[in-house]
Protein backbone atom coordinates (compact mmCIF):
# COMPACT_ATOMS: atom_id res chain seq x y z
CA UNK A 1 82.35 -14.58 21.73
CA UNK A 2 84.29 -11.62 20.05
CA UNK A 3 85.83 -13.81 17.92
CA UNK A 4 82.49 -15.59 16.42
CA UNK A 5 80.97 -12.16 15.55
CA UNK A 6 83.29 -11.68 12.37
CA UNK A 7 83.93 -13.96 9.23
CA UNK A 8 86.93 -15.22 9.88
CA UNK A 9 87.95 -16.42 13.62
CA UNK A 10 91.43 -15.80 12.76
CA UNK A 11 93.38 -15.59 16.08
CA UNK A 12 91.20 -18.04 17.55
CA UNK A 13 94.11 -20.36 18.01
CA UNK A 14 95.92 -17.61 19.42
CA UNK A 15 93.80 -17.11 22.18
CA UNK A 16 93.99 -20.23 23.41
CA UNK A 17 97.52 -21.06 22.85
CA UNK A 18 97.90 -17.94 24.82
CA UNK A 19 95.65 -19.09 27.84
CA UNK A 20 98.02 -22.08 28.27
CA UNK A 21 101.18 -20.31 28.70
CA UNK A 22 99.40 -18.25 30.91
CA UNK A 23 98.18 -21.20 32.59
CA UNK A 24 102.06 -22.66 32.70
CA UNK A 25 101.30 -25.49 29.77
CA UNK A 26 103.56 -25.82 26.82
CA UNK A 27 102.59 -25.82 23.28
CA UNK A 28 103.48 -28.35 20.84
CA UNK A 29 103.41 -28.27 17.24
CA UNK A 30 102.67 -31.48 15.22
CA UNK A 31 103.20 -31.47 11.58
CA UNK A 32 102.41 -34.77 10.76
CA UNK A 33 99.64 -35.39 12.53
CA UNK A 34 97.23 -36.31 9.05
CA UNK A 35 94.77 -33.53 9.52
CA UNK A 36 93.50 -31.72 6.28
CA UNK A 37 92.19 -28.34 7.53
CA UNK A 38 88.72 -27.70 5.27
CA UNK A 39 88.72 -23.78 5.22
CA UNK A 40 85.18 -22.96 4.64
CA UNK A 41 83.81 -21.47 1.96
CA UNK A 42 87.18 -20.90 -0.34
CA UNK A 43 86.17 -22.42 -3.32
CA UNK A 44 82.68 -20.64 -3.52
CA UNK A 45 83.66 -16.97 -2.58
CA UNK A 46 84.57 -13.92 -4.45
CA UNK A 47 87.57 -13.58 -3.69
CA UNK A 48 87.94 -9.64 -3.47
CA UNK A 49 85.14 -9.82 -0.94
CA UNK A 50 86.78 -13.07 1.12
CA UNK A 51 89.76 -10.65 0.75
CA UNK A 52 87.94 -7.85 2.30
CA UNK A 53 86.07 -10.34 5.01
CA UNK A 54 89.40 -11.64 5.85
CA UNK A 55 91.12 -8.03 6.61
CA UNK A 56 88.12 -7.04 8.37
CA UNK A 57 88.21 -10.30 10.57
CA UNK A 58 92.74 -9.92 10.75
CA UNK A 59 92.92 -6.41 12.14
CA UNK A 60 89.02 -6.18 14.85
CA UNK A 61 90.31 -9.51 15.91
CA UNK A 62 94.10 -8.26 16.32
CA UNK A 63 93.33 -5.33 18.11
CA UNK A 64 90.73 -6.84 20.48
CA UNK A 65 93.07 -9.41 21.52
CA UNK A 66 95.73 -6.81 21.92
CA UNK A 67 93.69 -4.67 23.81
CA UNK A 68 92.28 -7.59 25.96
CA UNK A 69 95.09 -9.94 26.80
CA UNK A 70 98.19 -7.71 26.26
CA UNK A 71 96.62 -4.06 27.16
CA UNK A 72 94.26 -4.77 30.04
CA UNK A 73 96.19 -7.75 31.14
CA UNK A 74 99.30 -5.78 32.13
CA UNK A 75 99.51 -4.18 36.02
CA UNK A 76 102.92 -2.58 35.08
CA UNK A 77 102.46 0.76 33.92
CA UNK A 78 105.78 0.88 31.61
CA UNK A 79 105.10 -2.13 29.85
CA UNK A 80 101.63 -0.39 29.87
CA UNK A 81 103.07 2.28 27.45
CA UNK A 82 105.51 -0.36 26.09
CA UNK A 83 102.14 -2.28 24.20
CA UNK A 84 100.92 1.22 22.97
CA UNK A 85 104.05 2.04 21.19
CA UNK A 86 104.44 -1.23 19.53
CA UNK A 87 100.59 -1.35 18.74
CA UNK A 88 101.32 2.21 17.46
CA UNK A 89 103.89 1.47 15.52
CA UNK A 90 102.30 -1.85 13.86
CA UNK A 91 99.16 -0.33 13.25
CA UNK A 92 100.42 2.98 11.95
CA UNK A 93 102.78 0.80 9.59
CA UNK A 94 99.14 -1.02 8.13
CA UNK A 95 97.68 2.35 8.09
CA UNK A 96 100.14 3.90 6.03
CA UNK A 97 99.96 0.91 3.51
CA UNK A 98 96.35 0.66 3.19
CA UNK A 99 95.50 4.06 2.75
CA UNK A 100 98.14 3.91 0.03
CA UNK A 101 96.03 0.83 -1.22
CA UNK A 102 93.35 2.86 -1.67
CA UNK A 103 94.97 5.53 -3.41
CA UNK A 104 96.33 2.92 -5.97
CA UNK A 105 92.37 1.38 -6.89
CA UNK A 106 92.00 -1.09 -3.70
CA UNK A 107 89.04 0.56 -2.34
CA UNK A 108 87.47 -2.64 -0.86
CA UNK A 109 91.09 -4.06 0.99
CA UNK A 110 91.36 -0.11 2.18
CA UNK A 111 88.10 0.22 3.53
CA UNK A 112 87.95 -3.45 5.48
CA UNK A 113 90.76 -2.66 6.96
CA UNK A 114 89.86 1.07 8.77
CA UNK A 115 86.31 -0.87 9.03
CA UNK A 116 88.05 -3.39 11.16
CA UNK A 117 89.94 -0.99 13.18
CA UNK A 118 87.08 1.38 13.87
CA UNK A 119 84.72 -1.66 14.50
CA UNK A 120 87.24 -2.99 17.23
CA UNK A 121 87.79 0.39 19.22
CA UNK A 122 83.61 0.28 19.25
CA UNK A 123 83.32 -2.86 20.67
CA UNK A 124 86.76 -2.56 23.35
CA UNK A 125 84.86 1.00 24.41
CA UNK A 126 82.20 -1.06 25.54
CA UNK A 127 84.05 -3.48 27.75
């Protein structure tokens, strides 16, 4: 349900393509298989603010799926501190470039982004 509550589903795929290797299925990729994805909306939308929906949407959904399936999912303690770092490091790295965004005029990108992030640590605090 997490993953309906923002404009764009992104790693919706993700989760699921997770789930099966968890589950011990493979994944296969199909690149001719004819199907035209129709990506709602793209035609008719600013596209600063589908910009800003779409950051929003990339970095709740990233860190709730982190947090959920990576996080929370893992019993060893290590590998525990392991996902921190590297969710650390990636995050500090978006940080660091967004915040410079907004310095340079990209209010709107700058501010969907900590928006995102802020909005995700609400929502894992209440799991």
């Amino acid at each position: 349900m997490w993953l309906d509550e923002t404009p764009y589903a992104l790693p919706d795929d993700q989760v699921m393509f997770y789930k099966m290797h968890k589950c011990g299925l493979k994944v296969l990729t199909s690149f001719d298989s004819g199907i035209v994805h129709l990506d709602a909306g793209s035609a008719t939308a600013n596209t600063d603010d589908r910009m800003a929906k779409l950051i929003y949407s990339e970095y709740r959904n990233k860190l709730i799926f982190w947090y959920k399936f990576i996080y929370r999912s893992e019993r060893s303690v290590l590998k525990r501190i392991w996902a921190v770092v590297c969710l650390v490091y990636a995050f500090g790295i978006q940080s660091l470039k967004y915040a410079l965004m907004r310095v340079l005029g990209n209010v709107k990108q700058s501010k969907a982004f900590f928006q995102g992030v802020k909005d995700a640590i609400e929502y894992i605090k209440k799991l």
